[in-house]
PDB file of N, CA and C in Angstrom:
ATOM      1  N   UNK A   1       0.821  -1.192   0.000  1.00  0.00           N
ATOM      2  CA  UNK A   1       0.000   0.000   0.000  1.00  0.00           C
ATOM      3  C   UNK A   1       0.872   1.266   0.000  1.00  0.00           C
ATOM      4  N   UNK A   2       1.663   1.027   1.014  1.00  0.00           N
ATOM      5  CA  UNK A   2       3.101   2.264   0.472  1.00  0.00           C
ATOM      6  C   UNK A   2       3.325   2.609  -0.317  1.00  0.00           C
ATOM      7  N   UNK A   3       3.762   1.617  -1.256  1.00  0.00           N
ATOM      8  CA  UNK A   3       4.124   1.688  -2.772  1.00  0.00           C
ATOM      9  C   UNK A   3       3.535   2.730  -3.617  1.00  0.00           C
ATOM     10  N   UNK A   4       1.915   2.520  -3.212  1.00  0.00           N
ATOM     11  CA  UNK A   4       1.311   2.700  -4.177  1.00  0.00           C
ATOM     12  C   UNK A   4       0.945   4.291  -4.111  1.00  0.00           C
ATOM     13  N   UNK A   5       1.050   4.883  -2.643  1.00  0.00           N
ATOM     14  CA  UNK A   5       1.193   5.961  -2.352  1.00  0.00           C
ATOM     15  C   UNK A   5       2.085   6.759  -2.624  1.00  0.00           C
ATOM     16  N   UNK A   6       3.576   6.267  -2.496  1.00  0.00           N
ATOM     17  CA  UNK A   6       4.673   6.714  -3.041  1.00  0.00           C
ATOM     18  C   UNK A   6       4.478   6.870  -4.705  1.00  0.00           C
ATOM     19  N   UNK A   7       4.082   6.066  -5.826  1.00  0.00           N
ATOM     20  CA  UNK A   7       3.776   6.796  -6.581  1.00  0.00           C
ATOM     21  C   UNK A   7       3.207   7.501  -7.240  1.00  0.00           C
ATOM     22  N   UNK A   8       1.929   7.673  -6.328  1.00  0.00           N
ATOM     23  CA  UNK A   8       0.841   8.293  -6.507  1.00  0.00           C
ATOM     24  C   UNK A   8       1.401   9.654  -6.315  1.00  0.00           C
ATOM     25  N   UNK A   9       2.754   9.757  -5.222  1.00  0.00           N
ATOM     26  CA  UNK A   9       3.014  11.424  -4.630  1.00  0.00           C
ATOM     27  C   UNK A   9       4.199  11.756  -6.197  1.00  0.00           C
ATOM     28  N   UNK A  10       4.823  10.775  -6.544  1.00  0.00           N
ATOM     29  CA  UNK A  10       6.005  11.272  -7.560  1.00  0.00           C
ATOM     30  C   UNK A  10       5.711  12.373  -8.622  1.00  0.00           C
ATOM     31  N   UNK A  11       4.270  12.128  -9.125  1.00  0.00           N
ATOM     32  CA  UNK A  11       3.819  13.190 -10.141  1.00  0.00           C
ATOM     33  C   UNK A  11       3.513  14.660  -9.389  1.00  0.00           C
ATOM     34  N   UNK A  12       2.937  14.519  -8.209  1.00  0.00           N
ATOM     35  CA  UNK A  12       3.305  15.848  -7.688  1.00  0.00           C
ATOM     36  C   UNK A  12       4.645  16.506  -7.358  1.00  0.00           C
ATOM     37  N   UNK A  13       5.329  16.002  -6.369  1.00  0.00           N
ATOM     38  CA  UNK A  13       6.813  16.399  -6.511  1.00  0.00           C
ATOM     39  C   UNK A  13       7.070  16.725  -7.716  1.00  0.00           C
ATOM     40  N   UNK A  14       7.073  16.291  -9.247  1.00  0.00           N
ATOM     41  CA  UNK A  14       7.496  16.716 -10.292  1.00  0.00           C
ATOM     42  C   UNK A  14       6.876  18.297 -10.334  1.00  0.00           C
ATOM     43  N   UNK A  15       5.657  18.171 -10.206  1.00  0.00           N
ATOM     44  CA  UNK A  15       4.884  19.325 -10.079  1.00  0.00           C
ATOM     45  C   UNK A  15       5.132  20.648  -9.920  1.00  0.00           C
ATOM     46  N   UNK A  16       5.416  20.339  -8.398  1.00  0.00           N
ATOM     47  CA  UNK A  16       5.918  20.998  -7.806  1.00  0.00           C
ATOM     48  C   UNK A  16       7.240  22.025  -7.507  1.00  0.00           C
ATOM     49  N   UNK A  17       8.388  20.524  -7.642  1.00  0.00           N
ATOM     50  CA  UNK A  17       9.593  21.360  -8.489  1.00  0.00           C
ATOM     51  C   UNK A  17       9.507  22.407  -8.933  1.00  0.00           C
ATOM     52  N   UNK A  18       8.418  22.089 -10.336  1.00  0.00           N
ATOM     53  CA  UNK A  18       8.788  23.082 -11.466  1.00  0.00           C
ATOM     54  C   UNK A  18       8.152  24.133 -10.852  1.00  0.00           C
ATOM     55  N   UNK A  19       6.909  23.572 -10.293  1.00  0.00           N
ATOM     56  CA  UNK A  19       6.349  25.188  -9.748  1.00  0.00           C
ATOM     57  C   UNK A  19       7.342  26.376  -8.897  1.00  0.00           C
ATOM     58  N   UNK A  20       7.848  26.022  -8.016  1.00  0.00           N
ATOM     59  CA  UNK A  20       8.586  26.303  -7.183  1.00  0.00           C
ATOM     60  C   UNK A  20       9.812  27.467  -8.010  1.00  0.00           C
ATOM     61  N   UNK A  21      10.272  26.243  -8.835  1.00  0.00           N
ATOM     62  CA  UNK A  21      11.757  26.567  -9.848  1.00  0.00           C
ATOM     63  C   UNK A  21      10.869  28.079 -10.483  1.00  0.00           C
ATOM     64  N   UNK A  22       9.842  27.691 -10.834  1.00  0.00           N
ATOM     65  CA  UNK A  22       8.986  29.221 -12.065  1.00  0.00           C
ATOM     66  C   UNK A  22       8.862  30.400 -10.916  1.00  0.00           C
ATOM     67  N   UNK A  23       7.835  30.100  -9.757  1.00  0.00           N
ATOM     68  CA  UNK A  23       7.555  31.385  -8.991  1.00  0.00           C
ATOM     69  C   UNK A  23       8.965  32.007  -7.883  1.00  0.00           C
ATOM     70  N   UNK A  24       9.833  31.031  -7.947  1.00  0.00           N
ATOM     71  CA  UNK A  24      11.295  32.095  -7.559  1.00  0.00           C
ATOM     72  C   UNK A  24      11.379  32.606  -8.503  1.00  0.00           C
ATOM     73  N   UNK A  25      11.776  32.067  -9.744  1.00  0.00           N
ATOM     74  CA  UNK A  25      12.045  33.212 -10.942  1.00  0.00           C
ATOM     75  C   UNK A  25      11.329  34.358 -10.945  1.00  0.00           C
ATOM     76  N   UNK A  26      10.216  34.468 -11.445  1.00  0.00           N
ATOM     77  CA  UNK A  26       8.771  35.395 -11.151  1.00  0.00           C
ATOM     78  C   UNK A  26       9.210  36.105  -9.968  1.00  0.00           C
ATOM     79  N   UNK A  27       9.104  35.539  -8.947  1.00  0.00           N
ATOM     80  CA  UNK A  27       9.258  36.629  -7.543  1.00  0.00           C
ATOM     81  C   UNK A  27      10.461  37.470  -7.800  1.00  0.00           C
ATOM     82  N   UNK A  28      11.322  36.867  -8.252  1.00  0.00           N
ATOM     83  CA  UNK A  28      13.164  37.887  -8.224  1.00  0.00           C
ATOM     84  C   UNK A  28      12.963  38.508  -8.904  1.00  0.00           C
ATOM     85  N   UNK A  29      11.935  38.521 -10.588  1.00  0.00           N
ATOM     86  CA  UNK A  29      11.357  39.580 -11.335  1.00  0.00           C
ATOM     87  C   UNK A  29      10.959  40.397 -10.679  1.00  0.00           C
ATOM     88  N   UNK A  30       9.651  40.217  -9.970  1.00  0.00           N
ATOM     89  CA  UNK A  30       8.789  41.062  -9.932  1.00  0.00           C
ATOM     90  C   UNK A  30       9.047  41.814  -8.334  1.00  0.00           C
ATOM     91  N   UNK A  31       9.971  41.725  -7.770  1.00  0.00           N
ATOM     92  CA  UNK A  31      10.496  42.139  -6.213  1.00  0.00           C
ATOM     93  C   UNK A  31      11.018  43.045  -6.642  1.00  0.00           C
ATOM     94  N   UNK A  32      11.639  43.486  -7.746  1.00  0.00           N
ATOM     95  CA  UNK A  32      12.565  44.623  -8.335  1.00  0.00           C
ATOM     96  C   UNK A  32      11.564  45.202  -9.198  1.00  0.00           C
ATOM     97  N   UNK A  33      10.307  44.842  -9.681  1.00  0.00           N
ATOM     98  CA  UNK A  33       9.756  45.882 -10.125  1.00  0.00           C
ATOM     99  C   UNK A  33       9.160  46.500  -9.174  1.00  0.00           C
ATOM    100  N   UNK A  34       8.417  45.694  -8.390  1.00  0.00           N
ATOM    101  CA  UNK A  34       7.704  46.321  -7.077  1.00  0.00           C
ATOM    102  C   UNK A  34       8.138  47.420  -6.161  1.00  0.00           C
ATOM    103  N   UNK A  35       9.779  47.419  -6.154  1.00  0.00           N
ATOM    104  CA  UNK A  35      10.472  47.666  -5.704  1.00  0.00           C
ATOM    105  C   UNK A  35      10.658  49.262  -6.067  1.00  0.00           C
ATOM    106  N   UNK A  36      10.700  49.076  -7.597  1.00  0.00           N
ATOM    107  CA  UNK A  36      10.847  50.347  -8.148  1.00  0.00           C
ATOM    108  C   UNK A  36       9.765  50.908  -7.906  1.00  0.00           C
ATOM    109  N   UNK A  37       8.373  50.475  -7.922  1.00  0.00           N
ATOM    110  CA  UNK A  37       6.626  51.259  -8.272  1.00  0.00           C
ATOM    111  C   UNK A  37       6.703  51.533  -6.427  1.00  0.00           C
ATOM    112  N   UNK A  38       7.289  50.766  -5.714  1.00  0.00           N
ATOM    113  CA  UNK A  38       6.797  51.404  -4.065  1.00  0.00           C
ATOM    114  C   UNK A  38       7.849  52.650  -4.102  1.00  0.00           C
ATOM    115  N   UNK A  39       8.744  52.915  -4.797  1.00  0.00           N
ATOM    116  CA  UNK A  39       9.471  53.920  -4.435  1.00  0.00           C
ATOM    117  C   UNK A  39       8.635  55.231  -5.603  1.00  0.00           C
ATOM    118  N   UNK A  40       8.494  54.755  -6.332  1.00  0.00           N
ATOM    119  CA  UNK A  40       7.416  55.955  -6.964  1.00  0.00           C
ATOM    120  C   UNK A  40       6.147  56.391  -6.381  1.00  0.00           C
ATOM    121  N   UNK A  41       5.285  54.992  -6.258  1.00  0.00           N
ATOM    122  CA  UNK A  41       4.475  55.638  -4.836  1.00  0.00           C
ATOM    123  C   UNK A  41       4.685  56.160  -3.960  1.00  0.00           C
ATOM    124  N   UNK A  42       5.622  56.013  -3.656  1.00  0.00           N
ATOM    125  CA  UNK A  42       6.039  56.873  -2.266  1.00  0.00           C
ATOM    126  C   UNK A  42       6.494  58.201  -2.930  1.00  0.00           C
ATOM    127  N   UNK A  43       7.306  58.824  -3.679  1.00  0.00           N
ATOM    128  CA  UNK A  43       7.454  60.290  -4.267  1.00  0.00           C
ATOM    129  C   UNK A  43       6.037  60.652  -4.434  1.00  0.00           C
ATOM    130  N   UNK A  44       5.150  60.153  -5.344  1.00  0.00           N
ATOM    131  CA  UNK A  44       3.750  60.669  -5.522  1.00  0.00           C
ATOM    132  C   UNK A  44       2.895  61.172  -4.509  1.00  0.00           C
ATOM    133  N   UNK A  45       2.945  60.008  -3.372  1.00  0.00           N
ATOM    134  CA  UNK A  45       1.805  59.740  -2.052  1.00  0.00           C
ATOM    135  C   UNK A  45       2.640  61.336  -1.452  1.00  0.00           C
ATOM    136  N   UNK A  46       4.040  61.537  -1.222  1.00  0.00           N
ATOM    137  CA  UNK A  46       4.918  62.805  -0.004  1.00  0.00           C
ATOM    138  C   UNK A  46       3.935  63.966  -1.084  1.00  0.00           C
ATOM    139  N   UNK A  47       4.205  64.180  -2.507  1.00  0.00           N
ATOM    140  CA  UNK A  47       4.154  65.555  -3.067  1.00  0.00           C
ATOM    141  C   UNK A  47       2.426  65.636  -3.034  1.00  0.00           C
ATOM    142  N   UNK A  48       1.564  64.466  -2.861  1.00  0.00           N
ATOM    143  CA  UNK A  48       0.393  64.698  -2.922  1.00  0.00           C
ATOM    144  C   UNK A  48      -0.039  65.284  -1.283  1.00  0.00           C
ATOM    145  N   UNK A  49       0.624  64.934  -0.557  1.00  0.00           N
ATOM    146  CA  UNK A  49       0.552  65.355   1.373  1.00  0.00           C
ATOM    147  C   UNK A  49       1.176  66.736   0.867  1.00  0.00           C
ATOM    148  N   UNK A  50       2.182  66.923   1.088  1.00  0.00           N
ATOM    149  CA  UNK A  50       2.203  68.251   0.639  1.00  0.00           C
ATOM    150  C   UNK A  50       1.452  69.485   0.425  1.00  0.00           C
ATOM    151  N   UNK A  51       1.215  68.878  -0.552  1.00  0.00           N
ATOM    152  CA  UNK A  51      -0.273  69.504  -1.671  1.00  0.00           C
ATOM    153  C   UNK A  51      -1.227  70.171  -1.232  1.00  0.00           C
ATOM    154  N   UNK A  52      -1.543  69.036  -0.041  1.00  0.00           N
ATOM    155  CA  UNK A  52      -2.894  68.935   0.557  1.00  0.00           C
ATOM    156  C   UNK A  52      -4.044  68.164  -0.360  1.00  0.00           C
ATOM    157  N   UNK A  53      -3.678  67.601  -1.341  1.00  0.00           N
ATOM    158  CA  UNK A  53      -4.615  66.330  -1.716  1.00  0.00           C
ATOM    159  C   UNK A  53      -4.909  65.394  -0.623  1.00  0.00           C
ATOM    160  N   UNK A  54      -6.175  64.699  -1.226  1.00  0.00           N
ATOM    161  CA  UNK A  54      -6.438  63.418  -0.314  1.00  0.00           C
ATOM    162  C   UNK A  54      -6.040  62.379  -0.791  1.00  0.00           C
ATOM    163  N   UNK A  55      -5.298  62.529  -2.264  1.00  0.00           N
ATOM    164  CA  UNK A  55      -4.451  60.859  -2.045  1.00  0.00           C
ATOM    165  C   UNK A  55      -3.317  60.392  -1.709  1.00  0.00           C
ATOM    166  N   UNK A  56      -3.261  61.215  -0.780  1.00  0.00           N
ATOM    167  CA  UNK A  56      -2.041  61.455  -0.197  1.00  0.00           C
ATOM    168  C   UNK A  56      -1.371  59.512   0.734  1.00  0.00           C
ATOM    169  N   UNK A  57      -2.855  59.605   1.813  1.00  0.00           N
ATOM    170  CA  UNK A  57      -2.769  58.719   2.356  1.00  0.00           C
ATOM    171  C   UNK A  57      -2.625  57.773   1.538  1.00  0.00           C
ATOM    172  N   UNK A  58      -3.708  57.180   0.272  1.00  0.00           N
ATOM    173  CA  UNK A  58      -3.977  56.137   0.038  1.00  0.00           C
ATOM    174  C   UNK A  58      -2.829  55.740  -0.924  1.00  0.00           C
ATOM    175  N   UNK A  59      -2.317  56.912  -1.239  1.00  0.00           N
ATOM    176  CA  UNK A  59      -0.722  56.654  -2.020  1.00  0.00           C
ATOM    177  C   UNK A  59       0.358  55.941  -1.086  1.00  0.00           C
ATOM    178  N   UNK A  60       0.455  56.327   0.130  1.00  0.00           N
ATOM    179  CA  UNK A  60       1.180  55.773   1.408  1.00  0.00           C
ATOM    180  C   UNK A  60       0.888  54.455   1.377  1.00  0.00           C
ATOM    181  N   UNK A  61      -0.639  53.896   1.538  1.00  0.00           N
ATOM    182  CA  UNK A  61      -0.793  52.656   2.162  1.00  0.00           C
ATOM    183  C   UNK A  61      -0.567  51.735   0.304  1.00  0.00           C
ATOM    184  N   UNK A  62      -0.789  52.246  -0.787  1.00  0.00           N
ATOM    185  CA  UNK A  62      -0.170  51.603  -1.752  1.00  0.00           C
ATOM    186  C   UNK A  62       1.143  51.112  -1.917  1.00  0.00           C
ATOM    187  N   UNK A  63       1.688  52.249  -1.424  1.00  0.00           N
ATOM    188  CA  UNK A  63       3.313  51.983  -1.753  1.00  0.00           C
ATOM    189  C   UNK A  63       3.483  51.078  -0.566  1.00  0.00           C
ATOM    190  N   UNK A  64       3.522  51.034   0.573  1.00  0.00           N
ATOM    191  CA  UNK A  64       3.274  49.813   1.741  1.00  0.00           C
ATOM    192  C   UNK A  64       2.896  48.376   0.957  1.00  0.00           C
ATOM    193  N   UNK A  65       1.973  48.693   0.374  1.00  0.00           N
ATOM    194  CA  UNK A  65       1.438  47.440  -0.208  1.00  0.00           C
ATOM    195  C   UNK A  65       2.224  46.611  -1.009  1.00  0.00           C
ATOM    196  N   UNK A  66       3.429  47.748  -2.071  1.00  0.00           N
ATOM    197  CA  UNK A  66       3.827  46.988  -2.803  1.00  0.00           C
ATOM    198  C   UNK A  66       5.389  46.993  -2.385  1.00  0.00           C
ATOM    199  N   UNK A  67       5.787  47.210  -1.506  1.00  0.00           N
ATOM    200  CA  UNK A  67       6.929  47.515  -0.655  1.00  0.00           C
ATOM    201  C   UNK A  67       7.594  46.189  -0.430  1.00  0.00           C
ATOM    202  N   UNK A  68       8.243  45.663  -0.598  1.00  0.00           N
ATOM    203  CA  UNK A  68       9.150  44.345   0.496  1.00  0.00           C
ATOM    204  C   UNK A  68       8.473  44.046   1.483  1.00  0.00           C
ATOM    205  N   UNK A  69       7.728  44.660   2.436  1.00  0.00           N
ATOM    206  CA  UNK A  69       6.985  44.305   3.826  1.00  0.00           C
ATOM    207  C   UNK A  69       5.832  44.038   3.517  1.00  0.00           C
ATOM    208  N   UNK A  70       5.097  44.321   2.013  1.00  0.00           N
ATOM    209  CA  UNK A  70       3.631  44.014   2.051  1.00  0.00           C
ATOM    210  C   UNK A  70       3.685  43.032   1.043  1.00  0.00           C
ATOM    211  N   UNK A  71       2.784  42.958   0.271  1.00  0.00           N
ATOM    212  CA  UNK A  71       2.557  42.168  -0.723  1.00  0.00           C
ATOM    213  C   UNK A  71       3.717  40.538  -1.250  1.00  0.00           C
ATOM    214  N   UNK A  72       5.362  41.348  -1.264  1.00  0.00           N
ATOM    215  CA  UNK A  72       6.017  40.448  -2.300  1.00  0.00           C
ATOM    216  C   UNK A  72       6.197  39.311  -0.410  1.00  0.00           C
ATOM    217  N   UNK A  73       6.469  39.805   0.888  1.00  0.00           N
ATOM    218  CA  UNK A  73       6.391  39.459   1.841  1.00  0.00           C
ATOM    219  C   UNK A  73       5.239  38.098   1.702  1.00  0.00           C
ATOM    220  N   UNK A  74       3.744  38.230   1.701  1.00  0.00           N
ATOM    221  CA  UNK A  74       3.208  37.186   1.809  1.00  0.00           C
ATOM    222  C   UNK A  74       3.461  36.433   0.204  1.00  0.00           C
ATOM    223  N   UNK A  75       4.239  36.595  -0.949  1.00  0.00           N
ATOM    224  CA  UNK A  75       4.550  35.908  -1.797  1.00  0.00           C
ATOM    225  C   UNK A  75       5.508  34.706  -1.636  1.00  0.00           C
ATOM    226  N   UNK A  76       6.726  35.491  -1.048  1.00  0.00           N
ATOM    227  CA  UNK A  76       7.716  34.930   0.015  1.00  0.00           C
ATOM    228  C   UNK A  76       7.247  33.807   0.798  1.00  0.00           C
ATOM    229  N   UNK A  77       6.331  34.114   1.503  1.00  0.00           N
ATOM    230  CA  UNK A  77       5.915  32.946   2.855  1.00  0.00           C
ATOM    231  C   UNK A  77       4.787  31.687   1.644  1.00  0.00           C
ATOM    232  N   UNK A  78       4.524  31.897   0.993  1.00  0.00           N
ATOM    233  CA  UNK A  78       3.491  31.166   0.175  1.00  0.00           C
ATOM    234  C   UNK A  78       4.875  30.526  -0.923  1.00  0.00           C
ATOM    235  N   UNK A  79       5.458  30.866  -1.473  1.00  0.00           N
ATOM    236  CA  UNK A  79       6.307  30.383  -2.221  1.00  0.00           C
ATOM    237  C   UNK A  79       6.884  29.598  -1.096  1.00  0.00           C
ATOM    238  N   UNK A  80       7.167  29.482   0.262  1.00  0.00           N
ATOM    239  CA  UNK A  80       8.231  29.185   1.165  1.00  0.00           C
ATOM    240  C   UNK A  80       7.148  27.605   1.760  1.00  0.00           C
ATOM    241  N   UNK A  81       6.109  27.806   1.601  1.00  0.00           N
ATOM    242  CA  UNK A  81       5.210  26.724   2.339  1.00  0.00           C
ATOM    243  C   UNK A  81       5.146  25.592   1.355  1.00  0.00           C
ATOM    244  N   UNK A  82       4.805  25.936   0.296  1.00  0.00           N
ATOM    245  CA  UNK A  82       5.144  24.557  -1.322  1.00  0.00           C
ATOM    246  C   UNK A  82       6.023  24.230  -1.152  1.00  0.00           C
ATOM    247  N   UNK A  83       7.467  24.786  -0.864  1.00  0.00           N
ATOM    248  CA  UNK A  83       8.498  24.306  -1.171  1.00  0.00           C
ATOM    249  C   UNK A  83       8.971  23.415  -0.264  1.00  0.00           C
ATOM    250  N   UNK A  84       8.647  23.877   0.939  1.00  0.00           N
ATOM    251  CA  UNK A  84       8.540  22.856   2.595  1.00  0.00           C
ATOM    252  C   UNK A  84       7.373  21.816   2.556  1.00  0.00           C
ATOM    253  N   UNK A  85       6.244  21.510   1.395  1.00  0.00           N
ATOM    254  CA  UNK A  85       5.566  20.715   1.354  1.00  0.00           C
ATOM    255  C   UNK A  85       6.489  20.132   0.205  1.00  0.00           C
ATOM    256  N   UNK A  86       7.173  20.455  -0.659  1.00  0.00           N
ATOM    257  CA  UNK A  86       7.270  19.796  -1.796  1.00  0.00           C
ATOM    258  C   UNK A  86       8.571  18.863  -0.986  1.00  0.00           C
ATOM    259  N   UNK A  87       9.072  19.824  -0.284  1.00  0.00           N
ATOM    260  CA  UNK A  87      10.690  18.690   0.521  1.00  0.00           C
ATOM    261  C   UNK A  87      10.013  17.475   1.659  1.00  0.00           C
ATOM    262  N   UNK A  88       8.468  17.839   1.701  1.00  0.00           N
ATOM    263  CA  UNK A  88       7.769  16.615   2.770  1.00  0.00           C
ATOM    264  C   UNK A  88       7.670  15.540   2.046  1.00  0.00           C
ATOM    265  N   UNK A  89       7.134  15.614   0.816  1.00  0.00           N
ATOM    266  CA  UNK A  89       6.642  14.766  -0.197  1.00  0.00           C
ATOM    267  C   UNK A  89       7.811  13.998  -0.717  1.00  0.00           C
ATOM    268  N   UNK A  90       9.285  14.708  -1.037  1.00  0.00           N
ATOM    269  CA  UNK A  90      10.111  13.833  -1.619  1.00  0.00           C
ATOM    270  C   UNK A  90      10.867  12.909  -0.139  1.00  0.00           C
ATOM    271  N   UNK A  91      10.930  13.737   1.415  1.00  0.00           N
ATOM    272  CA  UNK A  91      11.243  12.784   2.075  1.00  0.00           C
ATOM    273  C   UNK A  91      10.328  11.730   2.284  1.00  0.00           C
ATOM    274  N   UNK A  92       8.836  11.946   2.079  1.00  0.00           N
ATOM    275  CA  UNK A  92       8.059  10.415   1.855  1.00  0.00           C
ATOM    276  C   UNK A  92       8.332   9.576   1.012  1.00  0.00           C
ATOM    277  N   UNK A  93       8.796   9.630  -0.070  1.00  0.00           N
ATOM    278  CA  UNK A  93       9.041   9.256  -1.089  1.00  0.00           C
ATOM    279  C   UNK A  93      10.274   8.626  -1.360  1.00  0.00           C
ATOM    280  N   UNK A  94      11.075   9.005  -0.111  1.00  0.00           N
ATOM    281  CA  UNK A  94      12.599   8.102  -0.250  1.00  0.00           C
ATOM    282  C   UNK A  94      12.989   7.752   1.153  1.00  0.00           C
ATOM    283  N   UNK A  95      11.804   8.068   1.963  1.00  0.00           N
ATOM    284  CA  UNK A  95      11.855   7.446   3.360  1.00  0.00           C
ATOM    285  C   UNK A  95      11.086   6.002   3.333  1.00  0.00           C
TER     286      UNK A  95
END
């Protein structure tokens, strides 16, 4: 019955891999664009406070959003949980 479980999991691990291998790529992309657009939000959100506009704030909590601490952050922890399931699956698999 092991057996049969073990290769029932092999096509996922393959899966997975690749998934894993694609959304690091993707994330190291898109952490440096994000990177760049939270630092423009943030020039926009200061000169709109300034101003005395009201999108001032919501420019703030954007650039937050797309900042290292918001958004690419829970990408990070979600990319980080597959990959700690995908290393469960291959130690089942050769345990």
């Amino acid at each position: 019955m092991r057996i049969i479980l073990k290769l029932l999991a092999a096509p996922f691990v393959l899966a997975l891999t690749l998934l894993v291998a694609v959304l690091n790529f993707a994330f190291s992309f898109a952490s440096w664009v994000f990177c760049a657009l939270s630092f423009l939000c943030l020039i926009g959100a200061l000169f709109a406070l300034f101003t005395g506009d009201r999108w001032g704030i919501q420019g703030l909590v954007i650039a937050f959003a797309v900042s290292p601490f918001g958004l690419p952050a829970v990408a990070e922890w979600l990319i980080d949980k597959l990959d700690s399931l995908n290393y469960s699956l291959k130690s089942f698999i050769t345990g």
